[in-house]
N, C-alpha and C. Protein backbone atom coordinates (compact mmCIF):
# COMPACT_ATOMS: atom_id res chain seq x y z
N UNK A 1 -49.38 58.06 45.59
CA UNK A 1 -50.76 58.37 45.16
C UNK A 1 -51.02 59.85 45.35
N UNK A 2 -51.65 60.30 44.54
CA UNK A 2 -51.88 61.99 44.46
C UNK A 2 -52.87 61.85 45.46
N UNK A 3 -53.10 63.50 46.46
CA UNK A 3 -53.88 63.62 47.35
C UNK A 3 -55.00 65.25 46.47
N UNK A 4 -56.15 64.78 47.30
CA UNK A 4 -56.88 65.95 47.12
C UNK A 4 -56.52 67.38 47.78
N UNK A 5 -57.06 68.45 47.87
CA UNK A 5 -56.71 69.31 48.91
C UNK A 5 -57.24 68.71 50.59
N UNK A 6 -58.25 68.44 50.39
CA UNK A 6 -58.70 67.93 51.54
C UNK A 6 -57.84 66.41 52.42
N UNK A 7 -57.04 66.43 51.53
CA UNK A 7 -56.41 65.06 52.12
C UNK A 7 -56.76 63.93 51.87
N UNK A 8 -57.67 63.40 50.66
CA UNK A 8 -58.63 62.52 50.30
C UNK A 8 -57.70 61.93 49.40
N UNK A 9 -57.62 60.55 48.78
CA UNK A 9 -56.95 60.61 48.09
C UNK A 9 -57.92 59.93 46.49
N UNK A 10 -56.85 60.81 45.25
CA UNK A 10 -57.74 60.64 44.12
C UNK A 10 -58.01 59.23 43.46
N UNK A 11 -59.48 59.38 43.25
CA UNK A 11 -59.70 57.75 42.65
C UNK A 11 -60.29 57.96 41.45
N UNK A 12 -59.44 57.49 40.72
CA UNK A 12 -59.41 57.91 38.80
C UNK A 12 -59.46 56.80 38.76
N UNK A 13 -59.27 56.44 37.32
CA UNK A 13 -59.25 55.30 36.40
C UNK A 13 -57.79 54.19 36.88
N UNK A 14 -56.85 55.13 37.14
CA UNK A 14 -55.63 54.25 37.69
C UNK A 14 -56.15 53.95 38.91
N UNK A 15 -57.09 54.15 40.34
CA UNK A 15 -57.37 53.74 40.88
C UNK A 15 -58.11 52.69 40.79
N UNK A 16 -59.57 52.89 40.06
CA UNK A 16 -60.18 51.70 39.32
C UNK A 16 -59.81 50.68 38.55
N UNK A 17 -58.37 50.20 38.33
CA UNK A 17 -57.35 49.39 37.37
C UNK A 17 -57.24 48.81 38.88
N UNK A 18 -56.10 49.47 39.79
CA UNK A 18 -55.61 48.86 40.76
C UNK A 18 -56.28 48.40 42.13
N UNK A 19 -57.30 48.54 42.06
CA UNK A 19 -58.30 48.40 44.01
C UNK A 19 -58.25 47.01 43.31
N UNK A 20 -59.43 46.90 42.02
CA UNK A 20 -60.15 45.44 41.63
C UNK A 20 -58.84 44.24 41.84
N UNK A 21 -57.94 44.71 41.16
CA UNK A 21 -56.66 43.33 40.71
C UNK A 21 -56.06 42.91 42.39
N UNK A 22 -56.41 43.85 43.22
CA UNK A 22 -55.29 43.53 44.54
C UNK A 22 -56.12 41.96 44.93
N UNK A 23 -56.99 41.40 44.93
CA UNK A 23 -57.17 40.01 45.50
C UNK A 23 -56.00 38.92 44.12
N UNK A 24 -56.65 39.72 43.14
CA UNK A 24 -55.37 38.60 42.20
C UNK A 24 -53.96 38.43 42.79
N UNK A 25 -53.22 39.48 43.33
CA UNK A 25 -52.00 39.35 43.06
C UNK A 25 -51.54 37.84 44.20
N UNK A 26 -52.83 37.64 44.77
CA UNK A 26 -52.05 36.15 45.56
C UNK A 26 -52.56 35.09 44.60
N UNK A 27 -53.11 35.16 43.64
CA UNK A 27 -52.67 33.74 43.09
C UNK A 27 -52.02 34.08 41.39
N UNK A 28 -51.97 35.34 41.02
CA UNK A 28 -51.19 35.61 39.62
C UNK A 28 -49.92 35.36 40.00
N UNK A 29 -49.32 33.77 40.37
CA UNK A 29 -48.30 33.60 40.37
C UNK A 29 -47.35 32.85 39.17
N UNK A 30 -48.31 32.70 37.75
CA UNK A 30 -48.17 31.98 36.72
C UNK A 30 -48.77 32.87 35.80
N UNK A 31 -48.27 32.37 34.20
CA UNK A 31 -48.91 33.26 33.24
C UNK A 31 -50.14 33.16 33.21
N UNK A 32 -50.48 31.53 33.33
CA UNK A 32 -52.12 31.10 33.36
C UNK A 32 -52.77 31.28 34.30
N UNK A 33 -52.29 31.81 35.49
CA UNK A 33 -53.56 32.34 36.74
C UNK A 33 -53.61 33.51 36.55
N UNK A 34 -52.56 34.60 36.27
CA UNK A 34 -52.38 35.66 35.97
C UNK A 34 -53.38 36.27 34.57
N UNK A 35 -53.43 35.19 33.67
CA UNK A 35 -54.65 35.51 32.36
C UNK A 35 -55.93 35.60 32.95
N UNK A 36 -55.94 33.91 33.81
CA UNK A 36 -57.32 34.01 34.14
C UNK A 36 -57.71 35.15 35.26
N UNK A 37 -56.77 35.40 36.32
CA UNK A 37 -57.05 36.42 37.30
C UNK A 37 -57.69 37.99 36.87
N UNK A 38 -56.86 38.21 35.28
CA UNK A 38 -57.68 39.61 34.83
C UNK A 38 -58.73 39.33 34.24
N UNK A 39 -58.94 38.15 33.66
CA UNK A 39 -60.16 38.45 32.84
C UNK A 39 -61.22 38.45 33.93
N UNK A 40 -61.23 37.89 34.79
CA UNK A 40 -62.15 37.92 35.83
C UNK A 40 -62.34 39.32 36.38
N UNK A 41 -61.21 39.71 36.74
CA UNK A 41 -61.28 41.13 37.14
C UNK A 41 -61.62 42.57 36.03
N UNK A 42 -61.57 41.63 35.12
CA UNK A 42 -62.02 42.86 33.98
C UNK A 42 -63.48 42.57 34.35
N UNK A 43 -64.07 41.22 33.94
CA UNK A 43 -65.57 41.32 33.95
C UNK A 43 -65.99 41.61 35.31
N UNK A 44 -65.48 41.71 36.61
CA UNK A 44 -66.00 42.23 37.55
C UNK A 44 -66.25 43.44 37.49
N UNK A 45 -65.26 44.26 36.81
CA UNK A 45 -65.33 46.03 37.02
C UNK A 45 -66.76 46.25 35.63
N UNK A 46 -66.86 45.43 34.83
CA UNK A 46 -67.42 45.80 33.56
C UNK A 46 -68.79 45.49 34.25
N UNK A 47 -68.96 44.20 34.85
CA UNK A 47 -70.71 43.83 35.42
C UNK A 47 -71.09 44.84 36.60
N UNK A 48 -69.76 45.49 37.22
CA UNK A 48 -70.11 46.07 38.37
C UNK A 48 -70.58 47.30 37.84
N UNK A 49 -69.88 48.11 36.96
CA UNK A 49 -70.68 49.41 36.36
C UNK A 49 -71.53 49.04 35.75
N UNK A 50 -72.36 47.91 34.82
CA UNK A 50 -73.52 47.85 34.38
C UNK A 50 -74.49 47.71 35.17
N UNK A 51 -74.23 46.99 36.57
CA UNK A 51 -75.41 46.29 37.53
C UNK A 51 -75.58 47.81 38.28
N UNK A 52 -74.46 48.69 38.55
CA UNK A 52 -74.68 49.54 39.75
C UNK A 52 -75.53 50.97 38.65
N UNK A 53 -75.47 51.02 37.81
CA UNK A 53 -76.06 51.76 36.81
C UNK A 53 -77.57 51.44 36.65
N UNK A 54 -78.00 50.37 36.51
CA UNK A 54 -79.14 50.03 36.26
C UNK A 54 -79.71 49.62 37.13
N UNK A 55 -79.94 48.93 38.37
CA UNK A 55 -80.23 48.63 39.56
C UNK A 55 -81.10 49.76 40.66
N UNK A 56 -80.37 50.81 41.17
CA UNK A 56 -81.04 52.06 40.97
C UNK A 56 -82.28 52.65 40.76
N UNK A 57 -81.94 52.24 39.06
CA UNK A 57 -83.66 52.66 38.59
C UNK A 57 -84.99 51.88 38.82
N UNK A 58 -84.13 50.77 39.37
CA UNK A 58 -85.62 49.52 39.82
C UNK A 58 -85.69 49.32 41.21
N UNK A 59 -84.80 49.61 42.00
CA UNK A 59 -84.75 49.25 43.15
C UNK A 59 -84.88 50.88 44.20
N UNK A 60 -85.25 50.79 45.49
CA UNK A 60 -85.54 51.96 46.24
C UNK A 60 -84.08 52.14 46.48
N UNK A 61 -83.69 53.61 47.08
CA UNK A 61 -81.97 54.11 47.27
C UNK A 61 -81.60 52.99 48.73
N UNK A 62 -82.10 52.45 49.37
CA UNK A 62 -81.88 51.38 50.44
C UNK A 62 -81.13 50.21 50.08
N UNK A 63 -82.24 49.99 49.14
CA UNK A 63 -82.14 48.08 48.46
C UNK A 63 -80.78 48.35 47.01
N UNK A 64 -80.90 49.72 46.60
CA UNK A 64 -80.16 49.87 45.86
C UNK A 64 -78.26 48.33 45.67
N UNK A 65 -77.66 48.88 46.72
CA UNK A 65 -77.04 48.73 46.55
C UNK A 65 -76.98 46.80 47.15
N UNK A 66 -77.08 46.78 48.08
CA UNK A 66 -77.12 45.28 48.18
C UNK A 66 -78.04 44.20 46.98
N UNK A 67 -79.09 44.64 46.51
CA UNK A 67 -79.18 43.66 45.33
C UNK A 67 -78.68 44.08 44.08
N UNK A 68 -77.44 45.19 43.89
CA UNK A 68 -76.63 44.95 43.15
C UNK A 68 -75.45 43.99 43.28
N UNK A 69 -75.04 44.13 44.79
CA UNK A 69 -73.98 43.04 45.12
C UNK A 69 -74.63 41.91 45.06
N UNK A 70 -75.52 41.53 45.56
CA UNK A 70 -75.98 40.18 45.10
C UNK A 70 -75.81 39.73 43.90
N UNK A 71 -76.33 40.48 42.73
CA UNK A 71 -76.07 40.37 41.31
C UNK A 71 -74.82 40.19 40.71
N UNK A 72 -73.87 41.19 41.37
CA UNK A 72 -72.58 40.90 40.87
C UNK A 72 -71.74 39.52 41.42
N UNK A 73 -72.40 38.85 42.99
CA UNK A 73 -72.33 37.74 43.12
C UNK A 73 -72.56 36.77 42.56
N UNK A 74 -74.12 36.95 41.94
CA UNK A 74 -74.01 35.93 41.22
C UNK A 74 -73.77 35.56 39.66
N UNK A 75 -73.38 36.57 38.81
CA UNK A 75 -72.61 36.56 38.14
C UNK A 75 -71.08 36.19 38.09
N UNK A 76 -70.15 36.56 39.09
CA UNK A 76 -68.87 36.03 39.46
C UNK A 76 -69.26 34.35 39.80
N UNK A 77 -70.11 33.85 40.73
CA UNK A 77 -69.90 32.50 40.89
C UNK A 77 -70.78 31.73 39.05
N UNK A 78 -71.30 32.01 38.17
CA UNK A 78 -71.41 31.56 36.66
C UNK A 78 -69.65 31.74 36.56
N UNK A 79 -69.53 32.78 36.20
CA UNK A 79 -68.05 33.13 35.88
C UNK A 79 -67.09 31.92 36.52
N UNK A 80 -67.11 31.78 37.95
CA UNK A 80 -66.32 30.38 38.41
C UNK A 80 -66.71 28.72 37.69
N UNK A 81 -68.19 29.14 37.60
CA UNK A 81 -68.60 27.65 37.01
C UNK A 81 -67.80 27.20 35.71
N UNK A 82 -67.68 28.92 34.75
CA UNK A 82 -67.55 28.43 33.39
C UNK A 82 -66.06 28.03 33.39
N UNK A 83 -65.39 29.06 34.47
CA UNK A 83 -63.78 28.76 34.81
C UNK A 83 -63.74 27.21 35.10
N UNK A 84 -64.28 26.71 35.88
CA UNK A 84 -64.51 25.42 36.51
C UNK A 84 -64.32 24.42 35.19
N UNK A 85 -66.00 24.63 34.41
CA UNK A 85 -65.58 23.68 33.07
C UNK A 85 -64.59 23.49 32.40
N UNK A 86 -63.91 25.02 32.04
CA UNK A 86 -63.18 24.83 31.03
C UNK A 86 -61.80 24.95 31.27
N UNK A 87 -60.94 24.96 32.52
CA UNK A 87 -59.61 25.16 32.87
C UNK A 87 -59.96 25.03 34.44
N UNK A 88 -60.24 23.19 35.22
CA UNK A 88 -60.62 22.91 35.97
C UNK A 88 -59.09 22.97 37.08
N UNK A 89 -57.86 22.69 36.36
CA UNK A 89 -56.59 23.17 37.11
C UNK A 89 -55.90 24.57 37.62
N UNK A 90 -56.70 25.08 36.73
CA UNK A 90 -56.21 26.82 37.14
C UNK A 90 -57.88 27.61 38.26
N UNK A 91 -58.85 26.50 37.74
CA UNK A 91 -60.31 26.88 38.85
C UNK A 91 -59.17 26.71 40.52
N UNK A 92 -58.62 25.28 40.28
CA UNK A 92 -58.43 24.73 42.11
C UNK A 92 -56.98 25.81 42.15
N UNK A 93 -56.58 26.27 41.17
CA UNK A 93 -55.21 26.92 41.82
C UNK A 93 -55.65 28.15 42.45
N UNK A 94 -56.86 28.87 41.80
CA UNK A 94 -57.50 30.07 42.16
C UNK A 94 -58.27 30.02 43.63
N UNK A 95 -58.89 29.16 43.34
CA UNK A 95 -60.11 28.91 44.76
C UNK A 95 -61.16 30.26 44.90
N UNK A 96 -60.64 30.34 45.65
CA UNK A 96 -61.71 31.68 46.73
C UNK A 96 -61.33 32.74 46.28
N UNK A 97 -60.52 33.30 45.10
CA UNK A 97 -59.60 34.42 44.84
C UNK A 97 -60.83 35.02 43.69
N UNK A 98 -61.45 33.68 43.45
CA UNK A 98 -62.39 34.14 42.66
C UNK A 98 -63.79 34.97 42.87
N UNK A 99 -64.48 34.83 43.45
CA UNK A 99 -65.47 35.64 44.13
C UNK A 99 -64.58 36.37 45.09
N UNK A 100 -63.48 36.50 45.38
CA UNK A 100 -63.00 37.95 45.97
C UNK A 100 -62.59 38.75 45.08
N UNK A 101 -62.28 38.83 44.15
CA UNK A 101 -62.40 39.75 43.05
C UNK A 101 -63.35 40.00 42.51
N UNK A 102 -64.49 39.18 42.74
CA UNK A 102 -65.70 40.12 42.22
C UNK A 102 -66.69 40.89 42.99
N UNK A 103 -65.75 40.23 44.29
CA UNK A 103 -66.57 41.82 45.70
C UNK A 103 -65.60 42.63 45.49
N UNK A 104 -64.04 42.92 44.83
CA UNK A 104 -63.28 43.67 45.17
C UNK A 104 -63.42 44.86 43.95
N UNK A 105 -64.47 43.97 42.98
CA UNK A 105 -64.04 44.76 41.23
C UNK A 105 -65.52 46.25 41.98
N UNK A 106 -66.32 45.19 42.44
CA UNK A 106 -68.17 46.07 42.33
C UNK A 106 -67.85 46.93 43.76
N UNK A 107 -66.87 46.63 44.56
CA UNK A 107 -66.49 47.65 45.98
C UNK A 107 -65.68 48.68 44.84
N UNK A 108 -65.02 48.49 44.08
CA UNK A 108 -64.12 49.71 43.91
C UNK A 108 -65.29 50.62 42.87
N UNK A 109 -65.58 49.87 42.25
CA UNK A 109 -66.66 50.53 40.98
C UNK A 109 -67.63 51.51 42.15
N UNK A 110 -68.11 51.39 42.97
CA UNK A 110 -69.31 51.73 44.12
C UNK A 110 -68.24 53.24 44.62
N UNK A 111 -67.04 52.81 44.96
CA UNK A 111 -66.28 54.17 45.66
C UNK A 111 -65.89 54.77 44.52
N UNK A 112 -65.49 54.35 43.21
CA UNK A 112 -65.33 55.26 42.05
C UNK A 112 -66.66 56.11 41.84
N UNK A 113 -67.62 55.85 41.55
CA UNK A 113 -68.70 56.20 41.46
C UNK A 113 -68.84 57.68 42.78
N UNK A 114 -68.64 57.28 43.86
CA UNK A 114 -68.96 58.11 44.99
C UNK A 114 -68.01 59.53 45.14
N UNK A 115 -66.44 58.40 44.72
CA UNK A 115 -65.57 60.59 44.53
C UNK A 115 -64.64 59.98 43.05
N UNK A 116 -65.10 60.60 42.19
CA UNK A 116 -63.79 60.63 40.95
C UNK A 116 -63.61 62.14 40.81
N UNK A 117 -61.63 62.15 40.48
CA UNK A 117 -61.21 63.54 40.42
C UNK A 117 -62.34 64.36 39.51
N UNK A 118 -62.16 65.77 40.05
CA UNK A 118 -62.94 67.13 39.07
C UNK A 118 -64.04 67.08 39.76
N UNK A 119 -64.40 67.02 40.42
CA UNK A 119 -66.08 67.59 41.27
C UNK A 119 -65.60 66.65 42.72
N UNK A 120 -66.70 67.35 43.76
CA UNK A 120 -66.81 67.19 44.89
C UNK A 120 -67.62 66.40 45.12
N UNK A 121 -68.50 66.17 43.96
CA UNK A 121 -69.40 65.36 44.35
C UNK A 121 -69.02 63.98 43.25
N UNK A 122 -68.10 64.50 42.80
CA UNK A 122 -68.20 62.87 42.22
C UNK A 122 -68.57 62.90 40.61
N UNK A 123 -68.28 62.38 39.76
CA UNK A 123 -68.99 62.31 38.48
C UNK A 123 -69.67 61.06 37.57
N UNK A 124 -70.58 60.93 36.91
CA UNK A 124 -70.77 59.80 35.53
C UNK A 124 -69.90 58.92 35.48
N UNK A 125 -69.27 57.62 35.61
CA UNK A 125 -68.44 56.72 34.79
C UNK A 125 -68.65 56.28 33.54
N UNK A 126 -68.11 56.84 32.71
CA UNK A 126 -68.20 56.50 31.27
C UNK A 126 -67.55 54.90 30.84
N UNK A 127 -67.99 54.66 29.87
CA UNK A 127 -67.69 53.59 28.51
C UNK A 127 -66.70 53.32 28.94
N UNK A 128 -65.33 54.97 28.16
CA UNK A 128 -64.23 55.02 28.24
C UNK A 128 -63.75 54.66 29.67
N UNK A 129 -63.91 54.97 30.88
CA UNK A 129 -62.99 54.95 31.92
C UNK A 129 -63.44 53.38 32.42
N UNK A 130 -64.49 53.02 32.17
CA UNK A 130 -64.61 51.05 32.41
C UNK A 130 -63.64 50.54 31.69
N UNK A 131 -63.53 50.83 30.32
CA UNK A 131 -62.90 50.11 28.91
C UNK A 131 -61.62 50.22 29.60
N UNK A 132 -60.71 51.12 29.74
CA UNK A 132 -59.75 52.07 30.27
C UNK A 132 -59.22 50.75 31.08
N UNK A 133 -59.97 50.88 32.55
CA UNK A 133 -59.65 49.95 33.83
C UNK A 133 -59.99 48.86 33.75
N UNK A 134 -60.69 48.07 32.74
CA UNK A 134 -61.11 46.88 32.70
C UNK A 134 -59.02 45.91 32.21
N UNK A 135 -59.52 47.10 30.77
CA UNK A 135 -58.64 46.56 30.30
C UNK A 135 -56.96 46.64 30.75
N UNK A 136 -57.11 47.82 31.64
CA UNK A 136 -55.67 48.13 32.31
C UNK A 136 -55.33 46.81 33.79
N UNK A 137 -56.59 46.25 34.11
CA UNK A 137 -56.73 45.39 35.07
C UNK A 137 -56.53 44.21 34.33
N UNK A 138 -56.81 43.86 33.14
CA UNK A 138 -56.51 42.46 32.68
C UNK A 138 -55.19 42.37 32.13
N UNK A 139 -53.80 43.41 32.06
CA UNK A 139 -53.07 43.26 31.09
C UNK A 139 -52.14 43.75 32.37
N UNK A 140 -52.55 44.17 33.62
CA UNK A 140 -51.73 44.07 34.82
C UNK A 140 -51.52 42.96 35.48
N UNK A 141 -52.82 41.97 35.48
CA UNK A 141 -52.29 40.79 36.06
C UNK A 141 -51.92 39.81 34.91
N UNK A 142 -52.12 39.90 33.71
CA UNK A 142 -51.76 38.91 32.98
C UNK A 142 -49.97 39.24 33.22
N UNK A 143 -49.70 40.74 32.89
CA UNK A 143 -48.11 40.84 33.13
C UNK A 143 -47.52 40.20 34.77
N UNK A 144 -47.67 40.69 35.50
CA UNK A 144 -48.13 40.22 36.86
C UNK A 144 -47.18 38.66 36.81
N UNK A 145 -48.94 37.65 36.21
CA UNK A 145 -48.28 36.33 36.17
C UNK A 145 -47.04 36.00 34.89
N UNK A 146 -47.05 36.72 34.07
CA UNK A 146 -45.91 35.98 33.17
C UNK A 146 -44.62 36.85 34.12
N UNK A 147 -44.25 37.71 34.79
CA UNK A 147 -42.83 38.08 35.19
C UNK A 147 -42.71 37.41 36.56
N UNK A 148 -43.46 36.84 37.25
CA UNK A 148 -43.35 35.77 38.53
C UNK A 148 -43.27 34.76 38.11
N UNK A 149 -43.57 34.08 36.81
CA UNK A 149 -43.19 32.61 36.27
C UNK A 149 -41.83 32.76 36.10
N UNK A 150 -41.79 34.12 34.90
CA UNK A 150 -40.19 34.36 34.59
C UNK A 150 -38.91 34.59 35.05
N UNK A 151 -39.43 35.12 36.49
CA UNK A 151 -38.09 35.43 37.31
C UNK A 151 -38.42 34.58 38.25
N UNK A 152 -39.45 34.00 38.62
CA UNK A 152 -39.31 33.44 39.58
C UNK A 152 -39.69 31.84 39.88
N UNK A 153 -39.72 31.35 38.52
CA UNK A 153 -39.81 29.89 38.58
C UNK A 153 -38.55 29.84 36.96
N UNK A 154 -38.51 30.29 36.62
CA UNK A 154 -37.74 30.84 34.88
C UNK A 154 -38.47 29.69 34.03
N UNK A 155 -39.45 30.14 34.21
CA UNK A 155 -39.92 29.63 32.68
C UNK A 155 -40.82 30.75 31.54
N UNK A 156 -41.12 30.84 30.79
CA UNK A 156 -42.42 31.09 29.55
C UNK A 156 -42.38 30.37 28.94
N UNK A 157 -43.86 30.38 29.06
CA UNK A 157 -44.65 29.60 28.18
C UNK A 157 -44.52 27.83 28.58
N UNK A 158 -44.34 27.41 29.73
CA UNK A 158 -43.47 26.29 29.64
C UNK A 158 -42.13 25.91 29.16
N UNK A 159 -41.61 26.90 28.10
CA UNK A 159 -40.02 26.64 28.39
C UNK A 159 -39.38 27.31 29.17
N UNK A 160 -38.29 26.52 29.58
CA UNK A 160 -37.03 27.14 30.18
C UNK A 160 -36.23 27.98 30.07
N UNK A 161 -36.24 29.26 30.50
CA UNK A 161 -35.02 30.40 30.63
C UNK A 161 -33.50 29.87 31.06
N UNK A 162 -32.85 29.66 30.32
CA UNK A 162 -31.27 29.90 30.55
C UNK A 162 -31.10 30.36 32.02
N UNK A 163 -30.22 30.49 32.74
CA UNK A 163 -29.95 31.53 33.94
C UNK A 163 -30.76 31.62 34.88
N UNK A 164 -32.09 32.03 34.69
CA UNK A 164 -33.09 32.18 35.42
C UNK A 164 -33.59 30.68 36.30
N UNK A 165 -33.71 29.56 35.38
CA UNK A 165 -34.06 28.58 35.88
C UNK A 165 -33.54 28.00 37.59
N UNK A 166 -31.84 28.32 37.20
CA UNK A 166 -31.14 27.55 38.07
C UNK A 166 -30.88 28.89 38.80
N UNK A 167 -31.42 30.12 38.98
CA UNK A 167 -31.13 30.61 40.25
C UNK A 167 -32.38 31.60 39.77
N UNK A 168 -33.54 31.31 40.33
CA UNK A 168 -34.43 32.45 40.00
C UNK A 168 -34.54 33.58 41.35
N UNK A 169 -35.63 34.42 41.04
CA UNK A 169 -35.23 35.33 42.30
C UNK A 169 -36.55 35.44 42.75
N UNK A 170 -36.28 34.78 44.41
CA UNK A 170 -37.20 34.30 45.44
C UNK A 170 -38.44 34.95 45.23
N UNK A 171 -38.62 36.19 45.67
CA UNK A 171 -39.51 37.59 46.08
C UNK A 171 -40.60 36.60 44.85
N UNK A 172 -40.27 36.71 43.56
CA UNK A 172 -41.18 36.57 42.47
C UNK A 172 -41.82 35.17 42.68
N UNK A 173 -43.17 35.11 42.49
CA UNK A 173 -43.96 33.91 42.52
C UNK A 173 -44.42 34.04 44.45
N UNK A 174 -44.14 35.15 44.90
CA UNK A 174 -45.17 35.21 45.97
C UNK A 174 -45.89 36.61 45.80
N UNK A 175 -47.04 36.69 46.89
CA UNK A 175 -47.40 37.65 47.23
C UNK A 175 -47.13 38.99 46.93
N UNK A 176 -45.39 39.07 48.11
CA UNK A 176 -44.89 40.21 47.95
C UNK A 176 -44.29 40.70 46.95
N UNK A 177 -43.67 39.92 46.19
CA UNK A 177 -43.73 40.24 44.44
C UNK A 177 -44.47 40.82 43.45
N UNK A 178 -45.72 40.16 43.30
CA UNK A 178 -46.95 40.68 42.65
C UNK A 178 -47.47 41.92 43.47
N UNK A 179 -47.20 42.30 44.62
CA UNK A 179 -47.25 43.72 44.91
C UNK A 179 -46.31 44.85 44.41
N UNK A 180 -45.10 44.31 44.39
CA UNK A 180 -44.17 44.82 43.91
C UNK A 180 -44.47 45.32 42.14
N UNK A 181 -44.83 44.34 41.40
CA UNK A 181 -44.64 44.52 40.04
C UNK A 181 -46.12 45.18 39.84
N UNK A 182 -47.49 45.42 40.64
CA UNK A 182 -48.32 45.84 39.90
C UNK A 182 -48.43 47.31 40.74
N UNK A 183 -47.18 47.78 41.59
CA UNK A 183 -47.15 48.94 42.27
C UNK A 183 -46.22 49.67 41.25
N UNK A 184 -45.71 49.17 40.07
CA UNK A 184 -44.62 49.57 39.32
C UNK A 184 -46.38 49.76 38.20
N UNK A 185 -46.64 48.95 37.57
CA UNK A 185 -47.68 49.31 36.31
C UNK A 185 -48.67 50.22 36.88
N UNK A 186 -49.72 50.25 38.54
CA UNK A 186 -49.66 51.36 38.73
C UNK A 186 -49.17 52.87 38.82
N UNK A 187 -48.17 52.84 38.94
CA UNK A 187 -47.16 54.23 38.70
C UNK A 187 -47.30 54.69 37.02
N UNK A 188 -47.14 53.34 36.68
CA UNK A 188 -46.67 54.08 35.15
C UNK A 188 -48.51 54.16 34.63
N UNK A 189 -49.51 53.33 35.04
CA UNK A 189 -50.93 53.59 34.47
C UNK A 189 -50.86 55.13 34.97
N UNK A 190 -51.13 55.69 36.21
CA UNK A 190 -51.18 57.03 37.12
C UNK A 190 -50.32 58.07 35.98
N UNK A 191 -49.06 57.73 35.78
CA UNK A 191 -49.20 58.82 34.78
C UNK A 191 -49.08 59.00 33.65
N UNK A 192 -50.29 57.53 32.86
CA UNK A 192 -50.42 57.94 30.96
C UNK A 192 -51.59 58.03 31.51
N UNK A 193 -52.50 57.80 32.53
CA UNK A 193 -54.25 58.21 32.97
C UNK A 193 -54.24 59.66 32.93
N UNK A 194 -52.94 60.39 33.51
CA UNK A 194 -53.22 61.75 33.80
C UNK A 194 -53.76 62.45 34.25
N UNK A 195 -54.60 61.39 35.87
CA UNK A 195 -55.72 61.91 36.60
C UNK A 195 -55.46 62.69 37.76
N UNK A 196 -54.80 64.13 37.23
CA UNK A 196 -54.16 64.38 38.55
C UNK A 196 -54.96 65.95 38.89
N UNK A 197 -56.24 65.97 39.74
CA UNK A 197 -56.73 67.09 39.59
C UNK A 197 -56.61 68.25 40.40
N UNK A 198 -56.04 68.11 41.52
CA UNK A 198 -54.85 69.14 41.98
C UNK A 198 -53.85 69.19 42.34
N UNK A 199 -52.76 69.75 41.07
CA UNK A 199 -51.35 70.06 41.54
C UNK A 199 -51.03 70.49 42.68
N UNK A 200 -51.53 71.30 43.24
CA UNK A 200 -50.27 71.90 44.32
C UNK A 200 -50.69 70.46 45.75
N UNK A 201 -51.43 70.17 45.56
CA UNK A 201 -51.97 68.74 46.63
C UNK A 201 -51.26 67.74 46.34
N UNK A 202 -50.45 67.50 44.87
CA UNK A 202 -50.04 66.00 44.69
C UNK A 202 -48.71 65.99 45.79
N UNK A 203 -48.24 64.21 46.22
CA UNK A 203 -47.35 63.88 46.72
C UNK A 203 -46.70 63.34 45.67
């Protein structure tokens, strides 16, 4: 991770992709928790910059921020309900992963907001850099769960991989796997984001 001069470290858009998805990576252990894990985490980062944007202007700088989290609470638990109705096997595989990604999407949106590279104080979150991390967060864990099915149960899509099946490789379909593979799409988001605002500071 690139550092500031001060030793801070930078929170760009590749940061805002990767804080939200880290509660997914314990249950994106399938293509289908892994779909559902980003879309959730997309609409967390997307409700969290609309609620923390507008909230603000109605509420005193105190109340500000807790009845935005409330809001983004209760939007994530609708979000579980509708998960619930409509893909009631991938709701119980998820559990609790679900409203932790939507304290994890509106916590990172709140510290993006507070320091993004190029000012000291922080800048605007635009359209673009939600659109950016929403969508870089839903297409990290969707990859996520299809290469822990694939290497590590060998299937897509429900069929069977040749090779893979009868000796897959352990690491994949846990935890420490899905850290592994979304510390690799972080690297490569970090540098097509290009959020690197002082050279002689980067590690």
């Amino acid at each position: 991770m690139a550092l500031n001069s001060d030793g801070a470290p930078v929170r760009g858009r590749a940061f805002l992709m990767v804080a939200p998805a880290l509660p997914g990576l314990f249950a994106a252990t399938t293509q289908a928790n892994g779909t559902a894990m980003g879309a959730i985490t997309a609409l967390s980062i997307l409700v969290a910059w609309v609620v923390s944007g507008v909230v603000p202007r109605f509420a005193g700088r105190l109340a500000a921020v807790p009845v935005a989290l409330m809001l983004n609470a209760a939007v994530m638990v609708l979000a579980g309900f509708a998960l619930r109705a409509a893909q009631p096997v991938i709701y119980q595989d998820l559990g609790m992963y679900v409203p932790l990604t939507g304290l994890s999407g509106a916590a990172s949106v709140y510290v993006a907001r507070a320091c993004l590279p190029g000012t000291g104080e922080g800048r605007a979150l635009t359209a673009r850099d939600m659109l950016w991390s929403a969508g870089g967060a839903f297409a990290s864990l969707l990859l996520v769960g299809f290469l822990n099915e694939m290497l590590g149960a060998g299937t897509i899509f429900g069929m069977t991989v040749p090779g893979l099946a009868e000796s897959p490789i352990a690491i994949f379909g846990k935890p420490a796997g899905s850290l592994l593979l979304l510390a690799l799409v972080a690297a490569f988001a970090q540098a097509l984001d290009g959020s690197r605002t002082d050279k002689g500071g980067e590690r």
